[in-house]
Protein backbone atom coordinates (compact mmCIF):
# COMPACT_ATOMS: atom_id res chain seq x y z
CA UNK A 1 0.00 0.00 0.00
CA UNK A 2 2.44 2.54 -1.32
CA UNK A 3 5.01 1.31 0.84
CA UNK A 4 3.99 2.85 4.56
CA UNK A 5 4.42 0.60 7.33
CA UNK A 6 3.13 0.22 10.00
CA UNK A 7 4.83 2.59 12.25
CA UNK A 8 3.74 5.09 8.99
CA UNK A 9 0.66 5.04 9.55
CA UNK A 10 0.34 5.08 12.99
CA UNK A 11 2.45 8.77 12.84
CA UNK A 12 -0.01 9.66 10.15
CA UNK A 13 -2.79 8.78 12.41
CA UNK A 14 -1.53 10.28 15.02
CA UNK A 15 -0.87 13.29 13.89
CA UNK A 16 -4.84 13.62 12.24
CA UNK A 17 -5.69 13.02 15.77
CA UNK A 18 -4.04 15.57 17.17
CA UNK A 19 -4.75 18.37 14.14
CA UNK A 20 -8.19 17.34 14.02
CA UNK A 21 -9.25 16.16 17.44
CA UNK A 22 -11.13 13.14 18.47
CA UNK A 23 -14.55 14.23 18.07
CA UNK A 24 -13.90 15.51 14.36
CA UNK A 25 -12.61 12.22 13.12
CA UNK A 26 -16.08 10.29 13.06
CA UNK A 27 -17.49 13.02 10.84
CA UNK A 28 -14.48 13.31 8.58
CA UNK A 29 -14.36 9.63 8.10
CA UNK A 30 -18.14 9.57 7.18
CA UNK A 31 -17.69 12.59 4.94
CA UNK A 32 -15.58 10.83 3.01
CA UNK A 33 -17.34 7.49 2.74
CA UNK A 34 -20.22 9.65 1.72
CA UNK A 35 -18.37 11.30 -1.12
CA UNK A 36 -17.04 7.95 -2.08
CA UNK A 37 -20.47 6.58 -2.42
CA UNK A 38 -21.84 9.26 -4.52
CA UNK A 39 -18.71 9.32 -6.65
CA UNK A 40 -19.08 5.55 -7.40
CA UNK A 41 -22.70 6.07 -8.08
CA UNK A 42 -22.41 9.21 -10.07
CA UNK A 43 -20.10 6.70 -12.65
CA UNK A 44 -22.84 3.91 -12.64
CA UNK A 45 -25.79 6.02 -13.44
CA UNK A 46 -26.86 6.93 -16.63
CA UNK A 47 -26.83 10.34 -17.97
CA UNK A 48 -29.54 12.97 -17.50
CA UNK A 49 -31.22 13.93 -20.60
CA UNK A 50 -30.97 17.40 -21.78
CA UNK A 51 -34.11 18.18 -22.94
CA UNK A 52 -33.86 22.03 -23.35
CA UNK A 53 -34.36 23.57 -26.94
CA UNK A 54 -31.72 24.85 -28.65
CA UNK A 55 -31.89 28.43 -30.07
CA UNK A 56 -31.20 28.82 -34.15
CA UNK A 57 -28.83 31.01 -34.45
CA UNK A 58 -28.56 32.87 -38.00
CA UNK A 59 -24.99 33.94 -38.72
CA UNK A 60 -23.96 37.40 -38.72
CA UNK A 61 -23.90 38.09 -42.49
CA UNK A 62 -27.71 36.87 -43.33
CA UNK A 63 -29.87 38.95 -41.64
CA UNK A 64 -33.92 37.75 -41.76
CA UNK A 65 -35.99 40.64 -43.25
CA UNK A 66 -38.39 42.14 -40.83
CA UNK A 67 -41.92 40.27 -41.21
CA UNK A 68 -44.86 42.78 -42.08
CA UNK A 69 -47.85 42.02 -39.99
């Protein structure tokens, strides 16, 4: 696992402890499983469908005549 140890990750832990505090952790952790679990979903679901209509657009060198009502 990218070559840390043991003793690694204990420092690393450790030191999250000690930056974070011990009643932050729990609601870090589940932040991230969260995000995990919508990013994993977001790649398994299919695509909304755009269903908005798309303008015409005339290019600038033919203009439309002005309609006579």
């Amino acid at each position: 696992m990218f070559g840390l140890g043991l003793t690694e990750l204990v420092i690393i832990l450790a030191i999250v402890l000690l930056f974070f505090g011990g009643r932050r952790i729990p609601e870090i952790s589940r932040g991230l499983g969260r995000s995990i679990r919508n990013f994993k979903k977001g790649l398994h679901e299919a695509d909304a469908i755009d269903i908005t209509p798309k303008k015409e657009e005339t290019p600038p060198d033919e203009k439309t005549p002005p309609q006579k009502s």
